[in-house]
PDB file of N, CA and C in Angstrom:
ATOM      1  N   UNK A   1      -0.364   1.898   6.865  1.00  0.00           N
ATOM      2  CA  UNK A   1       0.093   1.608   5.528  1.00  0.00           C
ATOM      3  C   UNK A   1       1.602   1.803   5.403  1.00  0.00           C
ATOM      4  N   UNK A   2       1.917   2.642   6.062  1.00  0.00           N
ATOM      5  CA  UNK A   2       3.409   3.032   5.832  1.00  0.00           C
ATOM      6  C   UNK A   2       4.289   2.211   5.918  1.00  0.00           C
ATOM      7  N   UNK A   3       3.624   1.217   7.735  1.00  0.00           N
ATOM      8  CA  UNK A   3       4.510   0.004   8.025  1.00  0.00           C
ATOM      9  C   UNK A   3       4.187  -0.871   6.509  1.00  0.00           C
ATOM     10  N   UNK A   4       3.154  -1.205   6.324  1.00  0.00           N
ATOM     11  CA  UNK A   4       2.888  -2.319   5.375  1.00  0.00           C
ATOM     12  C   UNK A   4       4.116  -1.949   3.770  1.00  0.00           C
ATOM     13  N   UNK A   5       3.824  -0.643   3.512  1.00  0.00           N
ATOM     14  CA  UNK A   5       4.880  -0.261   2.730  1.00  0.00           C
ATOM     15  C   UNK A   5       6.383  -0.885   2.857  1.00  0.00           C
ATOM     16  N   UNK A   6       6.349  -0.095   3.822  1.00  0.00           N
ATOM     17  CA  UNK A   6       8.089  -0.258   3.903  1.00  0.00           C
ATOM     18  C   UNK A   6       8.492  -2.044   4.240  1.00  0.00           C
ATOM     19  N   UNK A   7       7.585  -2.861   5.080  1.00  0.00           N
ATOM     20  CA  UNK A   7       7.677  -4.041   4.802  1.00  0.00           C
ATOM     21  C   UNK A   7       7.923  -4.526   3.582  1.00  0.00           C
ATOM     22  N   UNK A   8       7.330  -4.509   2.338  1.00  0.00           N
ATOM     23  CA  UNK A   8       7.347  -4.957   1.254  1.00  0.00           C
ATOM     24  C   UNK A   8       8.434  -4.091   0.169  1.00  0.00           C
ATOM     25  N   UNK A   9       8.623  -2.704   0.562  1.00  0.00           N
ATOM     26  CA  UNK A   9      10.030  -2.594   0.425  1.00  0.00           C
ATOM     27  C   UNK A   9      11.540  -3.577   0.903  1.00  0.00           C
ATOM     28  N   UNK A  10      11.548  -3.397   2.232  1.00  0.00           N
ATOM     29  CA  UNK A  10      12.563  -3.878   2.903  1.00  0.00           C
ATOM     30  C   UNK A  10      12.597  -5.514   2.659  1.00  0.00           C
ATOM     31  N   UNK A  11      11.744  -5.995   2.349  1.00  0.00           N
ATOM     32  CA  UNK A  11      11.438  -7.549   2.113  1.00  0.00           C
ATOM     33  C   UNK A  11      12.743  -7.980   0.766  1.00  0.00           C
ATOM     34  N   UNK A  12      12.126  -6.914  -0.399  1.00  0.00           N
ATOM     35  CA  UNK A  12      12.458  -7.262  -1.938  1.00  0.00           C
ATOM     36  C   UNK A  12      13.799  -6.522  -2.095  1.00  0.00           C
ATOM     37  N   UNK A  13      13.765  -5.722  -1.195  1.00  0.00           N
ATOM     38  CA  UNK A  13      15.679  -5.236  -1.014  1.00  0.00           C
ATOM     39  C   UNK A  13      15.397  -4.148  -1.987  1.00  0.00           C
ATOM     40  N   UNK A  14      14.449  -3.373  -2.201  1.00  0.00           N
ATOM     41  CA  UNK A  14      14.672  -1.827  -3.341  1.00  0.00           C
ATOM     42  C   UNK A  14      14.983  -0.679  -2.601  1.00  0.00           C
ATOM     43  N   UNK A  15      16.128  -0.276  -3.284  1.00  0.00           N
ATOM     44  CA  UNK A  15      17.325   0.529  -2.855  1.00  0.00           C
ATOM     45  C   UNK A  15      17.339   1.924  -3.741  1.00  0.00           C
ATOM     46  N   UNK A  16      15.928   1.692  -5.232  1.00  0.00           N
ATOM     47  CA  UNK A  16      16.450   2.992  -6.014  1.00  0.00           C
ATOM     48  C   UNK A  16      15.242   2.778  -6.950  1.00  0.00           C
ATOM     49  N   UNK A  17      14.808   3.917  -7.359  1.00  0.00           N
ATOM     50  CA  UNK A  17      13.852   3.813  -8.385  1.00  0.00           C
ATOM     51  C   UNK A  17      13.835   2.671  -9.625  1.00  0.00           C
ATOM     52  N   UNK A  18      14.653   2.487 -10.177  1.00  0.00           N
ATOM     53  CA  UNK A  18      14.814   1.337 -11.052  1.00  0.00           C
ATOM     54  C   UNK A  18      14.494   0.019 -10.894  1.00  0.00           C
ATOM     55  N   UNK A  19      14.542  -0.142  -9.085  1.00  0.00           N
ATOM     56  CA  UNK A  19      14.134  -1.406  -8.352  1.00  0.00           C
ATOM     57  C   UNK A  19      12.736  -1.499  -8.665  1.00  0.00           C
ATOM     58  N   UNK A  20      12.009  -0.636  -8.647  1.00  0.00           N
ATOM     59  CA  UNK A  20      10.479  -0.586  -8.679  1.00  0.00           C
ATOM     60  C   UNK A  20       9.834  -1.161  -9.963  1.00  0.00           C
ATOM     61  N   UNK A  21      10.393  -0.869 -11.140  1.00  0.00           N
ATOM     62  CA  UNK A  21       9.732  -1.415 -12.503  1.00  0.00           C
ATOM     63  C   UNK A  21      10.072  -3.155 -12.647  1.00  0.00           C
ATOM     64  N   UNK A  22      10.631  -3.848 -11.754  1.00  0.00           N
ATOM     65  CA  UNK A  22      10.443  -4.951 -11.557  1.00  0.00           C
ATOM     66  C   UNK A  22       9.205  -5.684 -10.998  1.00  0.00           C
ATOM     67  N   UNK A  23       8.759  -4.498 -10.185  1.00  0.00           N
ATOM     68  CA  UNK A  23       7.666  -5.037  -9.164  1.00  0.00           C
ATOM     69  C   UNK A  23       6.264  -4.025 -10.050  1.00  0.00           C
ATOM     70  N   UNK A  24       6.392  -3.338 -11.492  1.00  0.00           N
ATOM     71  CA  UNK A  24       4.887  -3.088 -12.311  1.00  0.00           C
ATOM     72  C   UNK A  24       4.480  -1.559 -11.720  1.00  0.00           C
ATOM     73  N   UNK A  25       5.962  -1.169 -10.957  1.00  0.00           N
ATOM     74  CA  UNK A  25       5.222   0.513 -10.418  1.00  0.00           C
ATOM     75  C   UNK A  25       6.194   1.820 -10.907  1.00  0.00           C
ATOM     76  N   UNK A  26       5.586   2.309 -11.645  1.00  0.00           N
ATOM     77  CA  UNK A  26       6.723   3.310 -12.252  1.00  0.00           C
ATOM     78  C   UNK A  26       5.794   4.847 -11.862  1.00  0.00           C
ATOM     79  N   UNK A  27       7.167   5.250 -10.239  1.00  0.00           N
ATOM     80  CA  UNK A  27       6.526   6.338 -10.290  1.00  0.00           C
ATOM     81  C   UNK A  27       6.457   8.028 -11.570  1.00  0.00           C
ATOM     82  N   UNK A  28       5.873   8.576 -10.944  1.00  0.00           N
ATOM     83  CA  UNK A  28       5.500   9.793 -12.016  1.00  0.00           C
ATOM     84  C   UNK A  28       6.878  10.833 -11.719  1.00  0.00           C
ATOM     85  N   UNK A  29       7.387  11.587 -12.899  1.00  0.00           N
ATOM     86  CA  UNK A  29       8.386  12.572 -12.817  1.00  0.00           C
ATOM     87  C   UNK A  29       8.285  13.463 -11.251  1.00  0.00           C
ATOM     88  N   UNK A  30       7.000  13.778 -11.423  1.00  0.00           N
ATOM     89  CA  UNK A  30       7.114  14.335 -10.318  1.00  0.00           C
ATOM     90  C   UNK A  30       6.951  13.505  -8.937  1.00  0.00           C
ATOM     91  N   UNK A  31       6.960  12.488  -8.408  1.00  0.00           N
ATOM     92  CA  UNK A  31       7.007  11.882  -7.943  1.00  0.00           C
ATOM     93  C   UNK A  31       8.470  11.299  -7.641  1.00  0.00           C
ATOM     94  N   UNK A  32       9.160  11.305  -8.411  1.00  0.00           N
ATOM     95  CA  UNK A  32      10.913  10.877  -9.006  1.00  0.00           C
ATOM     96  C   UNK A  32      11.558  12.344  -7.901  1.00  0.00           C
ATOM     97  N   UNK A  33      10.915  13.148  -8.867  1.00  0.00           N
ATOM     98  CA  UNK A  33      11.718  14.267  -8.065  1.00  0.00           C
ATOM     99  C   UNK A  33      11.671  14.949  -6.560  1.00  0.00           C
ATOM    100  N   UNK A  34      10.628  14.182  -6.065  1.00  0.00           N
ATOM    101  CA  UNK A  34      10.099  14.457  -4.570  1.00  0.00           C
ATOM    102  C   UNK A  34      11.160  13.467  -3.431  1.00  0.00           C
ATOM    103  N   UNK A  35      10.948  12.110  -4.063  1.00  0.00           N
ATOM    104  CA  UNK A  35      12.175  11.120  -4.018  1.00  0.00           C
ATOM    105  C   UNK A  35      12.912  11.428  -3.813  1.00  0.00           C
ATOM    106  N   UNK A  36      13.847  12.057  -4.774  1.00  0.00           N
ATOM    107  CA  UNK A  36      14.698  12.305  -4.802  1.00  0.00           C
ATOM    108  C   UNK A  36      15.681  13.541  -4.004  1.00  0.00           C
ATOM    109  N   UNK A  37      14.680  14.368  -4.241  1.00  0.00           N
ATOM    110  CA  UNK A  37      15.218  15.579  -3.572  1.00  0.00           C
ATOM    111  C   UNK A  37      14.773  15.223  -1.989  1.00  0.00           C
ATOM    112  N   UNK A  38      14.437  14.351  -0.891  1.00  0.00           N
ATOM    113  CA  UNK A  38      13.917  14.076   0.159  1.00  0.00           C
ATOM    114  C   UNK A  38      15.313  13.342   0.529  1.00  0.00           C
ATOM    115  N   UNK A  39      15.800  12.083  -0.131  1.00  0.00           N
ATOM    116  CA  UNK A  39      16.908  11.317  -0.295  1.00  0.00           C
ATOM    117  C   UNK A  39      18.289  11.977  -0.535  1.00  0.00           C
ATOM    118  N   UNK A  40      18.470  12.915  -1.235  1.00  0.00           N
ATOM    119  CA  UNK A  40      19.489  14.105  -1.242  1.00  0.00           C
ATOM    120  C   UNK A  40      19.657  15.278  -0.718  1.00  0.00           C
ATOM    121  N   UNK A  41      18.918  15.402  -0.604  1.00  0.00           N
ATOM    122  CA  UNK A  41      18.568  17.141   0.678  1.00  0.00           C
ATOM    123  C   UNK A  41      20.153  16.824   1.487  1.00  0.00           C
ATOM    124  N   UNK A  42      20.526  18.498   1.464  1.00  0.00           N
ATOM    125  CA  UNK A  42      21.928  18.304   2.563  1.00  0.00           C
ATOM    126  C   UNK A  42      21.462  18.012   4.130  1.00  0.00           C
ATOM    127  N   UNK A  43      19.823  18.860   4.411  1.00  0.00           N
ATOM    128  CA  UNK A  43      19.933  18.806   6.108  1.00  0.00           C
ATOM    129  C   UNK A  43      18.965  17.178   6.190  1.00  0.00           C
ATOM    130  N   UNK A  44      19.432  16.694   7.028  1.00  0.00           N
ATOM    131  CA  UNK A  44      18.257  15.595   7.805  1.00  0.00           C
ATOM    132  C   UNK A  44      17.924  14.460   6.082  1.00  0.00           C
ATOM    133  N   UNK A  45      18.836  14.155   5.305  1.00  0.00           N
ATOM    134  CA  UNK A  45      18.293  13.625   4.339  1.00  0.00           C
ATOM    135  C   UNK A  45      17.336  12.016   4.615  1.00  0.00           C
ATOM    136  N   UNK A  46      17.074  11.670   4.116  1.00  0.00           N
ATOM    137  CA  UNK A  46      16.234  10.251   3.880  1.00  0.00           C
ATOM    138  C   UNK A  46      16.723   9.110   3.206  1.00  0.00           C
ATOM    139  N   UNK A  47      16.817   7.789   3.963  1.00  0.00           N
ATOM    140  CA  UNK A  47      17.076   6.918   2.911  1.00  0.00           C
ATOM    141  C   UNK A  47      16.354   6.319   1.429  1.00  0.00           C
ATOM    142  N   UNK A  48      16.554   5.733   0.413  1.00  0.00           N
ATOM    143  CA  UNK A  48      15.591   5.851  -0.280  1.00  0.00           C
ATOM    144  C   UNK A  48      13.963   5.702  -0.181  1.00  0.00           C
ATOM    145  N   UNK A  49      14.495   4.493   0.878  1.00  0.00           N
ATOM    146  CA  UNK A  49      13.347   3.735   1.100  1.00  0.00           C
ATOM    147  C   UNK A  49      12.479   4.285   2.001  1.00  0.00           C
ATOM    148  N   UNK A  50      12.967   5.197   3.339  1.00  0.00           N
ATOM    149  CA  UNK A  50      12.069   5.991   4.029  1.00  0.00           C
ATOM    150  C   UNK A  50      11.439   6.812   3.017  1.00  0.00           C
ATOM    151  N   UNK A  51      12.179   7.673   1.949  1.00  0.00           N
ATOM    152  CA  UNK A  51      11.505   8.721   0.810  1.00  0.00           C
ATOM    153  C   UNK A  51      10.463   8.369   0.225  1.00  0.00           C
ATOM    154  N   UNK A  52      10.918   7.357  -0.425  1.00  0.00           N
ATOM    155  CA  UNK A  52       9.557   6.327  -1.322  1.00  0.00           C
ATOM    156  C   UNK A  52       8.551   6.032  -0.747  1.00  0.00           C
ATOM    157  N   UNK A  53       8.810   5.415   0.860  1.00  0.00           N
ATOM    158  CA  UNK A  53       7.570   5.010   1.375  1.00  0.00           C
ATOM    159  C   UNK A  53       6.644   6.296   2.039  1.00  0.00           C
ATOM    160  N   UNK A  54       7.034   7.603   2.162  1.00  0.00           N
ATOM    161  CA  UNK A  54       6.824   8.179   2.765  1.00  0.00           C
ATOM    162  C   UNK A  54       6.129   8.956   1.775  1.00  0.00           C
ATOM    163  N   UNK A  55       6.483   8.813   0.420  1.00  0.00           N
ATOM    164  CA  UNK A  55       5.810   9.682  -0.961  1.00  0.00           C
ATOM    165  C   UNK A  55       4.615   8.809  -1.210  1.00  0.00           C
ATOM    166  N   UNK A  56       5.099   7.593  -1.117  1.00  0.00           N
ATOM    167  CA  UNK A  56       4.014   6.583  -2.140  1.00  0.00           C
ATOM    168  C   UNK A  56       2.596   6.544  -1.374  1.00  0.00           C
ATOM    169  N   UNK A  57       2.926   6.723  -0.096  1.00  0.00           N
ATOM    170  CA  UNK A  57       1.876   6.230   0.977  1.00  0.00           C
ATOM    171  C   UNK A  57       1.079   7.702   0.671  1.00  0.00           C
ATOM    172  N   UNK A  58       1.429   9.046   1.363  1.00  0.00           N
ATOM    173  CA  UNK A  58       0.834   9.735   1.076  1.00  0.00           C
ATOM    174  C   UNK A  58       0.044  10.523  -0.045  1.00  0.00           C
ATOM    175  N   UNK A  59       0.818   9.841  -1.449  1.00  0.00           N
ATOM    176  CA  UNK A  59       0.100   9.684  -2.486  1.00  0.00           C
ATOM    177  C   UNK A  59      -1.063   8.637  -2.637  1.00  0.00           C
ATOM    178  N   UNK A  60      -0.915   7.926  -2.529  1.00  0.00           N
ATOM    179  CA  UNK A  60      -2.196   6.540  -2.457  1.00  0.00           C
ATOM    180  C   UNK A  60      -3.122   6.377  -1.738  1.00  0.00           C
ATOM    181  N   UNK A  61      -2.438   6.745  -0.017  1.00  0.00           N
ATOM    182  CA  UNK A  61      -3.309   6.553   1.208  1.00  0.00           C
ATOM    183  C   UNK A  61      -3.389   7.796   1.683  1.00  0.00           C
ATOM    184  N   UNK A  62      -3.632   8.951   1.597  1.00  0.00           N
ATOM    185  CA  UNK A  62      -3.560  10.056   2.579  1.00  0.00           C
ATOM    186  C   UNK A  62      -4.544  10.599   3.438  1.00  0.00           C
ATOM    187  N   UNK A  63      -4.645  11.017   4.312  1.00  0.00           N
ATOM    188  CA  UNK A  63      -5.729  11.033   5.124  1.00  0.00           C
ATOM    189  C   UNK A  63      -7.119  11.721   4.886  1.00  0.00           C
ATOM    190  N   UNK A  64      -7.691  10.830   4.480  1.00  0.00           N
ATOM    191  CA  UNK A  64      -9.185  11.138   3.871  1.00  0.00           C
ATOM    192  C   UNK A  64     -10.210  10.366   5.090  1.00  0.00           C
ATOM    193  N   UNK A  65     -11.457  10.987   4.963  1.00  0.00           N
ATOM    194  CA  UNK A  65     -12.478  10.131   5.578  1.00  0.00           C
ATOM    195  C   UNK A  65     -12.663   8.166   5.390  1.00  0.00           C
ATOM    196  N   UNK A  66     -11.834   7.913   4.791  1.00  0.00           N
ATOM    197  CA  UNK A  66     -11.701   6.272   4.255  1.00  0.00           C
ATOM    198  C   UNK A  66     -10.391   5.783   4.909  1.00  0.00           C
ATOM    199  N   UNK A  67      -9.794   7.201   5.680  1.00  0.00           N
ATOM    200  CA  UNK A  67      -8.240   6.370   6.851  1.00  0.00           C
ATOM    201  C   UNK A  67      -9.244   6.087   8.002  1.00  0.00           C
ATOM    202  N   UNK A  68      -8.614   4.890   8.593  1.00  0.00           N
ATOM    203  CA  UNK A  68      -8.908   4.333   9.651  1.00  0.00           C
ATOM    204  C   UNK A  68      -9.254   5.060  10.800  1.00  0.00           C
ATOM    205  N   UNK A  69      -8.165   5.963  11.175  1.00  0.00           N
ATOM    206  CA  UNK A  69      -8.173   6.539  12.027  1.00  0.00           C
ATOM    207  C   UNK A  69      -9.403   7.880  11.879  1.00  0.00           C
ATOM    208  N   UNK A  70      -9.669   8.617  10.593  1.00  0.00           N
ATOM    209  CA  UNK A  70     -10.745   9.804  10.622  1.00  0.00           C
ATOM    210  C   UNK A  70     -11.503   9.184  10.588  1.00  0.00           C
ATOM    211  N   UNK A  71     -12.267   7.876  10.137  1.00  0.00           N
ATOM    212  CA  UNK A  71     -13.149   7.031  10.194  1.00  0.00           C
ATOM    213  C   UNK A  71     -13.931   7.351  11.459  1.00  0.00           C
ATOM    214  N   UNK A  72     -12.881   6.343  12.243  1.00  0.00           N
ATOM    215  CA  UNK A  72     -13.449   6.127  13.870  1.00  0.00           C
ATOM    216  C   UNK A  72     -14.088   7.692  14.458  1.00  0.00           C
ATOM    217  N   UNK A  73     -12.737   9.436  13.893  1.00  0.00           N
ATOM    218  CA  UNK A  73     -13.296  10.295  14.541  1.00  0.00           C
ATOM    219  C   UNK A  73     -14.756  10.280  14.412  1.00  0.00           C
ATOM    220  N   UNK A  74     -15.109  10.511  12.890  1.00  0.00           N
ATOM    221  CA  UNK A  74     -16.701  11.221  12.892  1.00  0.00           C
ATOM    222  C   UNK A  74     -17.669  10.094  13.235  1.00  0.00           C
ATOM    223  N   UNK A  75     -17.315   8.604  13.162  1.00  0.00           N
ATOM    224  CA  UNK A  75     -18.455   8.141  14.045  1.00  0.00           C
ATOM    225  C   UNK A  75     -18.529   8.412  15.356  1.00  0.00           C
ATOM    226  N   UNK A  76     -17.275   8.782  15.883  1.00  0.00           N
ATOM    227  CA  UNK A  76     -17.568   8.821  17.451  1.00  0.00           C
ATOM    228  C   UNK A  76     -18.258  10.306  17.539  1.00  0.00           C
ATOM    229  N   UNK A  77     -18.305  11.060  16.684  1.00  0.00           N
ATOM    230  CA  UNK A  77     -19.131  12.328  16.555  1.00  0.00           C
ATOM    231  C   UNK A  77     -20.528  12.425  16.181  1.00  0.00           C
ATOM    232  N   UNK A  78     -20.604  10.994  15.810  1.00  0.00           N
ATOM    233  CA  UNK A  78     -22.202  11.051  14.906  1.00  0.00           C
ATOM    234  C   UNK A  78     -22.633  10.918  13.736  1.00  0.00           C
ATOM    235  N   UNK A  79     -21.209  11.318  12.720  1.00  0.00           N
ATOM    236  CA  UNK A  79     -21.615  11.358  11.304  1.00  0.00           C
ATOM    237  C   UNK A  79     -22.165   9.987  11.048  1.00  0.00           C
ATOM    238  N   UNK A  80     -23.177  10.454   9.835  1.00  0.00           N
ATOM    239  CA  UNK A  80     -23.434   9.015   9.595  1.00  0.00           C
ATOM    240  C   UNK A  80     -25.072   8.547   9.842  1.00  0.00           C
ATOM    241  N   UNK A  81     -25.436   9.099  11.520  1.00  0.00           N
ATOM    242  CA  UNK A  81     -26.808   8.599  12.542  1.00  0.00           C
ATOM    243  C   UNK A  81     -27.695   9.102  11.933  1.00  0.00           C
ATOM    244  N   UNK A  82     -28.231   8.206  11.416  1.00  0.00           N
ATOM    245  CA  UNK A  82     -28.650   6.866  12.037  1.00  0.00           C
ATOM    246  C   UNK A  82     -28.533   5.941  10.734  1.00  0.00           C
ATOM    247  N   UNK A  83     -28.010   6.406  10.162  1.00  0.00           N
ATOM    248  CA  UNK A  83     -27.536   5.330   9.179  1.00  0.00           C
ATOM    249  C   UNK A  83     -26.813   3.901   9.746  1.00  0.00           C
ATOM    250  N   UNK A  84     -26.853   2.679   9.500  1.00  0.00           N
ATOM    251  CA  UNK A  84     -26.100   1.510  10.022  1.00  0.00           C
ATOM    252  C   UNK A  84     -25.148   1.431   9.068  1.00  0.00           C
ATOM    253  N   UNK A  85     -23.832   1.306   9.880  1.00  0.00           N
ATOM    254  CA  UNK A  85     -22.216   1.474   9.437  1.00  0.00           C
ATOM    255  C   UNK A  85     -22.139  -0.291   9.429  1.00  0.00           C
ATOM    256  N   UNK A  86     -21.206  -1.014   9.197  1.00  0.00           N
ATOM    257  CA  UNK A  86     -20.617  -1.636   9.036  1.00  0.00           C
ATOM    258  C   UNK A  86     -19.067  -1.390   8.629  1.00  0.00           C
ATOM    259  N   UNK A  87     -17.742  -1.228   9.856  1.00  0.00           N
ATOM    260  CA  UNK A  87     -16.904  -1.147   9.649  1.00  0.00           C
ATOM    261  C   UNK A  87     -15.702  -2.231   9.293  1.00  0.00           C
ATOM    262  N   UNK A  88     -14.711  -2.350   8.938  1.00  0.00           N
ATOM    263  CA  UNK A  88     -13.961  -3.682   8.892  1.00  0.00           C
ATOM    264  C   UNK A  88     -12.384  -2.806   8.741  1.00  0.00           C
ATOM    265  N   UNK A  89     -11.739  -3.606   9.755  1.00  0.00           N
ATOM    266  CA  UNK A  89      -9.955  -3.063   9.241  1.00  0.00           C
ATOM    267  C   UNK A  89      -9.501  -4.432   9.451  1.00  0.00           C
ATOM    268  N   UNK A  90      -8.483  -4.598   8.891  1.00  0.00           N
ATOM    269  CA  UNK A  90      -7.988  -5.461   8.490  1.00  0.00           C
ATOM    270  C   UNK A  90      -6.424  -5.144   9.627  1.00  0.00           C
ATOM    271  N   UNK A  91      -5.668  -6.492  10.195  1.00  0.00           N
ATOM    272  CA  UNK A  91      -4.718  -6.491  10.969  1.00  0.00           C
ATOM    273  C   UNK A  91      -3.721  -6.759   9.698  1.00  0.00           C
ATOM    274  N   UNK A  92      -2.511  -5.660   9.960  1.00  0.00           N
ATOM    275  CA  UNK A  92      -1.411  -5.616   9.500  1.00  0.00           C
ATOM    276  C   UNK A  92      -0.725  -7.060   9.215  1.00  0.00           C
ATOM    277  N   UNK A  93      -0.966  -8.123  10.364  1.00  0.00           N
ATOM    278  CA  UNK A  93      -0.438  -9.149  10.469  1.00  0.00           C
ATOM    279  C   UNK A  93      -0.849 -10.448   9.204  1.00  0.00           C
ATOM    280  N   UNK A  94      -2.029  -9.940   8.423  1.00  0.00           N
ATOM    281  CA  UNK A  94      -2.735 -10.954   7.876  1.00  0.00           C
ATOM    282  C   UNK A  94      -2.268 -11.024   6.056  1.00  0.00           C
ATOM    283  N   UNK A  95      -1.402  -9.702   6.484  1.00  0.00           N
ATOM    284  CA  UNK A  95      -0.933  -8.468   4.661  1.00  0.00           C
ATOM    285  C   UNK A  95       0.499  -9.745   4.187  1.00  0.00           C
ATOM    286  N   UNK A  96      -0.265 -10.265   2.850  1.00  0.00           N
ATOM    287  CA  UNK A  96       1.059 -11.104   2.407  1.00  0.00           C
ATOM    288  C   UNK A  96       1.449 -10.155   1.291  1.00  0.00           C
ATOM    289  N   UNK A  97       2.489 -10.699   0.367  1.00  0.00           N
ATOM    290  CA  UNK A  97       2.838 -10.030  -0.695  1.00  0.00           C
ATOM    291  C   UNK A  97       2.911 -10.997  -1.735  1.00  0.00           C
ATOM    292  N   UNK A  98       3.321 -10.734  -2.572  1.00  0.00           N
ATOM    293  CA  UNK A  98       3.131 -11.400  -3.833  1.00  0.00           C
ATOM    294  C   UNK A  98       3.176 -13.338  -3.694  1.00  0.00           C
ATOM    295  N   UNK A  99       2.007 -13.308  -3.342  1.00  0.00           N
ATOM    296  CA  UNK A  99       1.830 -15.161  -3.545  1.00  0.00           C
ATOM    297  C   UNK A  99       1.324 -14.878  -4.702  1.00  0.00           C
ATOM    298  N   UNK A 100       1.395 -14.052  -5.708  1.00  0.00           N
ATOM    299  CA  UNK A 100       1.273 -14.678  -7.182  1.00  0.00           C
ATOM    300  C   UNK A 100      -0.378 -15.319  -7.701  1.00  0.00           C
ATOM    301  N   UNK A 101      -0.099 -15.242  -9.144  1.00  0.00           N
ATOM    302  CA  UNK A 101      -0.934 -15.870  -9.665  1.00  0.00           C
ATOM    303  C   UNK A 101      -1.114 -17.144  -9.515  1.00  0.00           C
ATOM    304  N   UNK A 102      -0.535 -18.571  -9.134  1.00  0.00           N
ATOM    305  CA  UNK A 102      -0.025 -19.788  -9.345  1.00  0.00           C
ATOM    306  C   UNK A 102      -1.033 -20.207  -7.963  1.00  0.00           C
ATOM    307  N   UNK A 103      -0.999 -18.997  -6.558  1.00  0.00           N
ATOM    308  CA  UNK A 103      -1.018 -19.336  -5.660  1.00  0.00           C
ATOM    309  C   UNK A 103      -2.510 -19.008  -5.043  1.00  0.00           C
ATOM    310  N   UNK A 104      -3.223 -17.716  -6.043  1.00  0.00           N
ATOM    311  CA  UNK A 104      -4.492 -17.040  -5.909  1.00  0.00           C
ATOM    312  C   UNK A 104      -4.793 -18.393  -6.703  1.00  0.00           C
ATOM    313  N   UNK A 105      -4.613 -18.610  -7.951  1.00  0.00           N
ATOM    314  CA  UNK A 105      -5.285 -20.163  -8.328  1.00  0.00           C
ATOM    315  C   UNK A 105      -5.649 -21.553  -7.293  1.00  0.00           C
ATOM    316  N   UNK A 106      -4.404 -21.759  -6.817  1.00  0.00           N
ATOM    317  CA  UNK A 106      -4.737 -22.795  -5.789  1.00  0.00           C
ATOM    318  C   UNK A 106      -5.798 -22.528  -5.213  1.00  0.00           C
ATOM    319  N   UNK A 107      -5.566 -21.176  -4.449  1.00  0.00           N
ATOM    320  CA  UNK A 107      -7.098 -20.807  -3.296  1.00  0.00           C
ATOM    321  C   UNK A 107      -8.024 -21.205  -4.273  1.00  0.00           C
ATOM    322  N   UNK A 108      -7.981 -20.606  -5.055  1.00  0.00           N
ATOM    323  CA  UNK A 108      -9.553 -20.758  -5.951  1.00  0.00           C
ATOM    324  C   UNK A 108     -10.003 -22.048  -6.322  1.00  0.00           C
ATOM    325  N   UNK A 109      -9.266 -22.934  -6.430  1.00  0.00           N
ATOM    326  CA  UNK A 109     -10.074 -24.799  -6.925  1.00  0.00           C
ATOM    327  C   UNK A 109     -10.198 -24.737  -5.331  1.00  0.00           C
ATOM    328  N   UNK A 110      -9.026 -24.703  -4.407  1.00  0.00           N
ATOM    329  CA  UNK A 110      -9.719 -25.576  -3.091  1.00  0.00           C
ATOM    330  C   UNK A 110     -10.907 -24.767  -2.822  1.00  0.00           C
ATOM    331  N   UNK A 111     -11.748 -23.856  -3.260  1.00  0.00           N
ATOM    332  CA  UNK A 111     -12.624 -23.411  -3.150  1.00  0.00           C
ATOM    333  C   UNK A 111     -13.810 -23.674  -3.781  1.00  0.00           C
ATOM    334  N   UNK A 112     -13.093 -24.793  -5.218  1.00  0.00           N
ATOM    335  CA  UNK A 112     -14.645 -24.930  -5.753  1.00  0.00           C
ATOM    336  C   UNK A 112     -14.588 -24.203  -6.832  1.00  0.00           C
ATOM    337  N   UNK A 113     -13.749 -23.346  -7.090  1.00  0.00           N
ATOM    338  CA  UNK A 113     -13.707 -22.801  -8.874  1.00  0.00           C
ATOM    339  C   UNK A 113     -12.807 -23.484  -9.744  1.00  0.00           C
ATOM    340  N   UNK A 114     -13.564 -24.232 -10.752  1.00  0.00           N
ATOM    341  CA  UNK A 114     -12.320 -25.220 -11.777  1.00  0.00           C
ATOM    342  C   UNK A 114     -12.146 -23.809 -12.896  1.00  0.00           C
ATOM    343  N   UNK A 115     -12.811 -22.856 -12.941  1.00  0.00           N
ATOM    344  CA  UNK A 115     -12.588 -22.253 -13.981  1.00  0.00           C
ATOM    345  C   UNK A 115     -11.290 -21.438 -14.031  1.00  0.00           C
ATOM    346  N   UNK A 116     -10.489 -21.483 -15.210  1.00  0.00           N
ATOM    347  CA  UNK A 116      -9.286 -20.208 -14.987  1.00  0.00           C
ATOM    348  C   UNK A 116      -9.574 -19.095 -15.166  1.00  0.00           C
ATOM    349  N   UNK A 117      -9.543 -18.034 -13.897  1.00  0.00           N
ATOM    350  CA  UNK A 117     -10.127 -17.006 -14.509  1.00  0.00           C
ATOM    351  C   UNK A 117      -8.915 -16.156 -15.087  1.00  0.00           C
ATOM    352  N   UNK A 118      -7.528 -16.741 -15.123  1.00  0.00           N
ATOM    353  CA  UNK A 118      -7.067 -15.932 -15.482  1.00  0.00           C
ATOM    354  C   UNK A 118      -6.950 -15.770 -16.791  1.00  0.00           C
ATOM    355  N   UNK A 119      -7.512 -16.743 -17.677  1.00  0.00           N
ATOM    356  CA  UNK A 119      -7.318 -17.016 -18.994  1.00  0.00           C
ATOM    357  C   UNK A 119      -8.184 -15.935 -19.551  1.00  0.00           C
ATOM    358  N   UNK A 120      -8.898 -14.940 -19.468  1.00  0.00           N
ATOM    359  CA  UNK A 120      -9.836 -14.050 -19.831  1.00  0.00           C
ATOM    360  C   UNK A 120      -8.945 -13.064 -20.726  1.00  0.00           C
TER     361      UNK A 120
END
């Protein structure tokens, strides 16, 4: 996730918290100040964008039984047996970013939906 993060950082060019409420994400005070103080620290500081991605991710994604990687541990341990798993990860390579509403529409008629669902 982190890569996928900072991709879609580094893509849209956000350089500072203010960049973010363009893109519908307004982090939390305390969140601001973790940022921040990571990005300003005198020893070993952070650029913004390493800070952010490095806060946001471990806020959103942090390593729970639903990361990829602890996943794989406890099946290879057993958890689970004999229950049937069905796993799925998804390749980094396939992660777009904002194709928009205009463009999730298209998919959807060449698919056979005339309806708008966004009109709801």
């Amino acid at each position: 996730m982190r890569a996928l993060v900072r991709r879609f950082v580094e893509e849209r060019e956000i350089g500072k918290l203010d960049d973010l409420l363009s893109w519908g994400y307004e982090p939390t005070a305390k969140q601001r100040r973790a940022i921040e103080a990571r990005a300003t620290r005198k020893r070993n500081p952070l650029t913004f964008s390493e800070a952010f991605v490095d806060k946001f991710v471990s806020d959103k994604f942090g390593e729970a039984t639903t990361h990829w990687r602890k996943l794989n541990d406890r099946i290879h341990r057993g958890v689970g047996n004999p229950c049937p798993l069905v796993l799925i990860g998804l390749p980094a390579n396939i992660v777009v970013f904002n194709e928009g509403k205009i463009a999730l529409e298209e998919v959807l008629k060449d698919e056979g939906f005339e309806e708008d669902l966004f009109s709801r």
